[in-house]
C-alpha atoms as a PDB file:
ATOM      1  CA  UNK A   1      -2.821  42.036 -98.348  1.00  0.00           C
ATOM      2  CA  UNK A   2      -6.055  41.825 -96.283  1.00  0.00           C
ATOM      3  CA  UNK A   3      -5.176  41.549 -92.576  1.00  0.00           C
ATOM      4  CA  UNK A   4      -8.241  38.989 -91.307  1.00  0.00           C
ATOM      5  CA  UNK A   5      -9.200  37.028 -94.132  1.00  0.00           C
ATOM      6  CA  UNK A   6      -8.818  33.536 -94.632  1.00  0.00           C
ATOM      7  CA  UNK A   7      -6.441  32.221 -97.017  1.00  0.00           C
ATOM      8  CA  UNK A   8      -6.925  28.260 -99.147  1.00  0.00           C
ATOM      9  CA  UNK A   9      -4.001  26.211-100.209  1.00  0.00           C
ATOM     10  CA  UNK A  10      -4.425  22.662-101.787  1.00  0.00           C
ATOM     11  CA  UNK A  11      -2.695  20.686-103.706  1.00  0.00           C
ATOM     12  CA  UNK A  12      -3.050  17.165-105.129  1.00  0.00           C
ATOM     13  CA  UNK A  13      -1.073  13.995-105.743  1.00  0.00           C
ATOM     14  CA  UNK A  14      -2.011  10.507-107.499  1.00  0.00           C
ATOM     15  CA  UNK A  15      -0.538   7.452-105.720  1.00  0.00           C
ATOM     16  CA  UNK A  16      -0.188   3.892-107.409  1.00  0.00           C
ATOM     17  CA  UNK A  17       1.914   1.635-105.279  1.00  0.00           C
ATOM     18  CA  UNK A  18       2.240   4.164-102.736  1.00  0.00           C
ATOM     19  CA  UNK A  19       4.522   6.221-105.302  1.00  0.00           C
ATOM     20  CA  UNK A  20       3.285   9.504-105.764  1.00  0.00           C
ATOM     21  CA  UNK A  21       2.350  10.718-109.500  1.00  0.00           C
ATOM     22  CA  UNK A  22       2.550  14.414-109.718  1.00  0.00           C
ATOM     23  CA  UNK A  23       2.271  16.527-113.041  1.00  0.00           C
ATOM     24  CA  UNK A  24       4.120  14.456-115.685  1.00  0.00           C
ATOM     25  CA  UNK A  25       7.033  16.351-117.716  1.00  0.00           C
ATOM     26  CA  UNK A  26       5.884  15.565-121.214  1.00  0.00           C
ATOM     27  CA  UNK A  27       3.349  13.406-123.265  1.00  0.00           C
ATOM     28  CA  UNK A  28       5.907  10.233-122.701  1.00  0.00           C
ATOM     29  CA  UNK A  29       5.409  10.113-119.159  1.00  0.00           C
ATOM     30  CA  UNK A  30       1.900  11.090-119.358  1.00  0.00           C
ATOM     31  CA  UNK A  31       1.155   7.965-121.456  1.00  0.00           C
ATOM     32  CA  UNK A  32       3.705   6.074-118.682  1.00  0.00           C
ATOM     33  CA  UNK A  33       1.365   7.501-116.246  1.00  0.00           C
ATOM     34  CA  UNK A  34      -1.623   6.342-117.420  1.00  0.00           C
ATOM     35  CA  UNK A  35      -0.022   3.392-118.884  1.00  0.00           C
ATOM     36  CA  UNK A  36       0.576   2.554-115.139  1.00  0.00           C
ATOM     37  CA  UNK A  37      -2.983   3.198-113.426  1.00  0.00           C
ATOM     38  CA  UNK A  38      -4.382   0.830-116.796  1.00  0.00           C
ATOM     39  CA  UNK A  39      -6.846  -1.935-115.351  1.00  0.00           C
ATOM     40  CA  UNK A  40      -5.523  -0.875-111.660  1.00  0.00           C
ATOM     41  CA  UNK A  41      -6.723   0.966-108.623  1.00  0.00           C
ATOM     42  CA  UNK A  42      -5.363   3.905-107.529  1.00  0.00           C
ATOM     43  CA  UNK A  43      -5.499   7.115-104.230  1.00  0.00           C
ATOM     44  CA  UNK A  44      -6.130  10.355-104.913  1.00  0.00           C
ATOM     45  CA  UNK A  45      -5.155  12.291-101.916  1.00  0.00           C
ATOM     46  CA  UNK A  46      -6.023  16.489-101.870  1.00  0.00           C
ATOM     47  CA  UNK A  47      -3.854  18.174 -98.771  1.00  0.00           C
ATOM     48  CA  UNK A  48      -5.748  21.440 -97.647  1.00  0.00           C
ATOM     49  CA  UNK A  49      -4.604  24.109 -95.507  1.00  0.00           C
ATOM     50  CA  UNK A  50      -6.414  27.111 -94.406  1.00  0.00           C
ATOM     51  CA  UNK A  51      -4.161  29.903 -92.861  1.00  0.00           C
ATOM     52  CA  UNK A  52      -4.828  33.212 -91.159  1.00  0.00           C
ATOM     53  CA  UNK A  53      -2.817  36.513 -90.746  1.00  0.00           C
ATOM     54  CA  UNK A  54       0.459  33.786 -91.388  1.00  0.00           C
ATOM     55  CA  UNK A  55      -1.001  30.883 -89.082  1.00  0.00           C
ATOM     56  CA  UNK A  56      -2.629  27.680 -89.729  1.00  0.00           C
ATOM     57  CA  UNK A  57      -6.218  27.439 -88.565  1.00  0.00           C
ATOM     58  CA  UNK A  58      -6.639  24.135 -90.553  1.00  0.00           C
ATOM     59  CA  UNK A  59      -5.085  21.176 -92.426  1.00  0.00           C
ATOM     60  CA  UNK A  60      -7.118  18.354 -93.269  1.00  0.00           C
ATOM     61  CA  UNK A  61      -6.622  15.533 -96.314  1.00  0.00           C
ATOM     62  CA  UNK A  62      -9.095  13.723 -98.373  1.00  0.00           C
ATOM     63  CA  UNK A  63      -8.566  10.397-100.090  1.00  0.00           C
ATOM     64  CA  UNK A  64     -10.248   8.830-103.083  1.00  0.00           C
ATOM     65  CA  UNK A  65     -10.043   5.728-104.218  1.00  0.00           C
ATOM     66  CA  UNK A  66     -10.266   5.128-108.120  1.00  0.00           C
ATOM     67  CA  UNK A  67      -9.755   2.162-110.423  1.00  0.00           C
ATOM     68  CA  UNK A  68      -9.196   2.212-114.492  1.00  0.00           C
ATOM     69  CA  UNK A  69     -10.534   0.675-117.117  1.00  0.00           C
ATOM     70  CA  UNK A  70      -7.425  -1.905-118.933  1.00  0.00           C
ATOM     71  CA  UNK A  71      -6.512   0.959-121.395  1.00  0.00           C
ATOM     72  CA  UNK A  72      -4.802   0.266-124.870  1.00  0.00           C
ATOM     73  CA  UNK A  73      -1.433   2.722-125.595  1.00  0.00           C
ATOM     74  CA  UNK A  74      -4.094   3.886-128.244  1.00  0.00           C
ATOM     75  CA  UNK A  75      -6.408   4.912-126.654  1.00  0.00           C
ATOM     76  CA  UNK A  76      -4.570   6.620-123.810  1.00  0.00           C
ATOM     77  CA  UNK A  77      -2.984   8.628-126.842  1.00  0.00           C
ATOM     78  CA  UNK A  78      -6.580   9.665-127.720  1.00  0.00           C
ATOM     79  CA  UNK A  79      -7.621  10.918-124.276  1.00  0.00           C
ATOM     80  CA  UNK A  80      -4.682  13.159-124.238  1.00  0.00           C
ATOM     81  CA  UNK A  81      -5.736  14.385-127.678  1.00  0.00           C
ATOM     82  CA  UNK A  82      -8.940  15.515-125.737  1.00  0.00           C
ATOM     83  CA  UNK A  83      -7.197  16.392-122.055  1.00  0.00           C
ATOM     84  CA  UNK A  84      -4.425  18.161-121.120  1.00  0.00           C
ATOM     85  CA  UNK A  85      -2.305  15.732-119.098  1.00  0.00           C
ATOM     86  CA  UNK A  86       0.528  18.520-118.622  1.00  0.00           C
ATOM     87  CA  UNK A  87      -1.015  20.159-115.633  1.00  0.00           C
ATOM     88  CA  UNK A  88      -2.821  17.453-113.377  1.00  0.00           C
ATOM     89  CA  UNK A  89      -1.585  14.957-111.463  1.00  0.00           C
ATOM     90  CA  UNK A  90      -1.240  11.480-112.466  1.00  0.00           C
ATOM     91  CA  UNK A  91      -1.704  12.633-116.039  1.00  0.00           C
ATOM     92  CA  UNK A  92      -5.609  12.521-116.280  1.00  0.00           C
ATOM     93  CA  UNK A  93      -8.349  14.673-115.116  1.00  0.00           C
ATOM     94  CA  UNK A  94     -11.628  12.893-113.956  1.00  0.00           C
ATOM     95  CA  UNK A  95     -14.057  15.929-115.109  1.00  0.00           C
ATOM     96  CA  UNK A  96     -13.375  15.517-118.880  1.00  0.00           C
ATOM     97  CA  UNK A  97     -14.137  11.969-120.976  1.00  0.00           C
ATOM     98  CA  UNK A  98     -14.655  10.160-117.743  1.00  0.00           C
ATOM     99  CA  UNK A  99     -16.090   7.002-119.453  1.00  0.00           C
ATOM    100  CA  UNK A 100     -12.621   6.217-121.411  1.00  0.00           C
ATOM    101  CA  UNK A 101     -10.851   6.065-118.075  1.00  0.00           C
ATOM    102  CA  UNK A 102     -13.200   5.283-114.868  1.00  0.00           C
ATOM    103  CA  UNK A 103     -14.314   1.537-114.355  1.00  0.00           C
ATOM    104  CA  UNK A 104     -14.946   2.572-110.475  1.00  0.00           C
ATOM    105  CA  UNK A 105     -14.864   5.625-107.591  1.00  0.00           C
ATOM    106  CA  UNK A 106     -15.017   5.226-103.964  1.00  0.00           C
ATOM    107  CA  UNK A 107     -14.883   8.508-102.382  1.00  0.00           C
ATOM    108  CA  UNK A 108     -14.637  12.593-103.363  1.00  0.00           C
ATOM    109  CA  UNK A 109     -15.409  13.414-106.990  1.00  0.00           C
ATOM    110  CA  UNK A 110     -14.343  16.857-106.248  1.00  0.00           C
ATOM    111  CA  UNK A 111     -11.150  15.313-104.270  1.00  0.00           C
ATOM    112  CA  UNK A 112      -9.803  14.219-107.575  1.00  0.00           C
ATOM    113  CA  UNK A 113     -11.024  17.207-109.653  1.00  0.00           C
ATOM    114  CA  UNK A 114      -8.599  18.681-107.224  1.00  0.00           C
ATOM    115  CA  UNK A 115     -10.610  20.364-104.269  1.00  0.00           C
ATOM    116  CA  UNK A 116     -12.328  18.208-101.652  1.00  0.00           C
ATOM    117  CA  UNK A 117     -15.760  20.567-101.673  1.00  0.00           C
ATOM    118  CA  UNK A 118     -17.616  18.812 -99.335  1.00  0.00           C
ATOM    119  CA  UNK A 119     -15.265  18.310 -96.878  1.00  0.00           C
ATOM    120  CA  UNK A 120     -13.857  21.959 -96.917  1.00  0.00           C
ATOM    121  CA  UNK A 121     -17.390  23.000 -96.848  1.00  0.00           C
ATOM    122  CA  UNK A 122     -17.824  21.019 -93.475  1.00  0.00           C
ATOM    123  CA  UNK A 123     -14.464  23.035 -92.474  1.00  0.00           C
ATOM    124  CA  UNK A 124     -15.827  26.031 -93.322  1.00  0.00           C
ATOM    125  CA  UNK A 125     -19.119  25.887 -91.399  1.00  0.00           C
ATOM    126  CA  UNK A 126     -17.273  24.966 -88.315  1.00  0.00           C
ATOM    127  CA  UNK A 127     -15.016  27.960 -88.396  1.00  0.00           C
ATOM    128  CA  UNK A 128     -18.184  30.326 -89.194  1.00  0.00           C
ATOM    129  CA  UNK A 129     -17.551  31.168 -92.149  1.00  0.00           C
ATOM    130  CA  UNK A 130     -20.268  29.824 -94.452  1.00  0.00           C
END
């Protein structure tokens, strides 16, 4: 433990219809996943808190906003050949084969790789510590 320093938790959540897509269970509801955000828009919301010596100093959220491509059972099969839809939310991550996925992003790249960067860097500077 190191009395002082500041500690980072995020985590990140994929919502279509205002349901929330977190890490699918197997390849069958990773293709349902992706199946399900085919041709459609999507949020990708990143919660961050920054704590100190056991209290919050900050908490902040980020939302993207990211439509598919219509995608074929087939070819959703092949991007999961490529990308490991077991540990990332909403079955997909946007830093690997992005062109067999994303028609169009409003927002955070880094939001939906998982860690809003430029927002915790803003965060950051206003607490002193970059």
């Amino acid at each position: 433990m190191r009395p002082g320093c500041l500690v980072l938790g995020a985590d990140t959540l994929v919502y279509v219809d205002g349901d929330p897509l977190a890490k699918p269970a197997d390849m069958d509801e990773a293709l349902r996943m992706v199946r399900r955000l085919s041709g459609r828009s999507h949020e990708v919301c990143t919660g961050v808190v920054l704590a100190r010596d056991g209290t919050v100093v900050e908490s902040f959220h980020v939302i993207t906003h990211v439509t598919f491509k219509p995608l074929s059972d087939d070819t959703i099969r092949d991007y999961h050949s490529k990308v490991n839809p077991l540990d990332k939310a909403g079955a997909y991550g946007i830093q690997a084969h992005t062109d067999m996925l994303l028609e169009r992003m409003d927002g955070s790249f880094s939001n939906v790789v998982g860690l809003p960067v430029e927002r915790l860097m803003e965060v950051l500077a206003a607490h002193s510590v970059v």
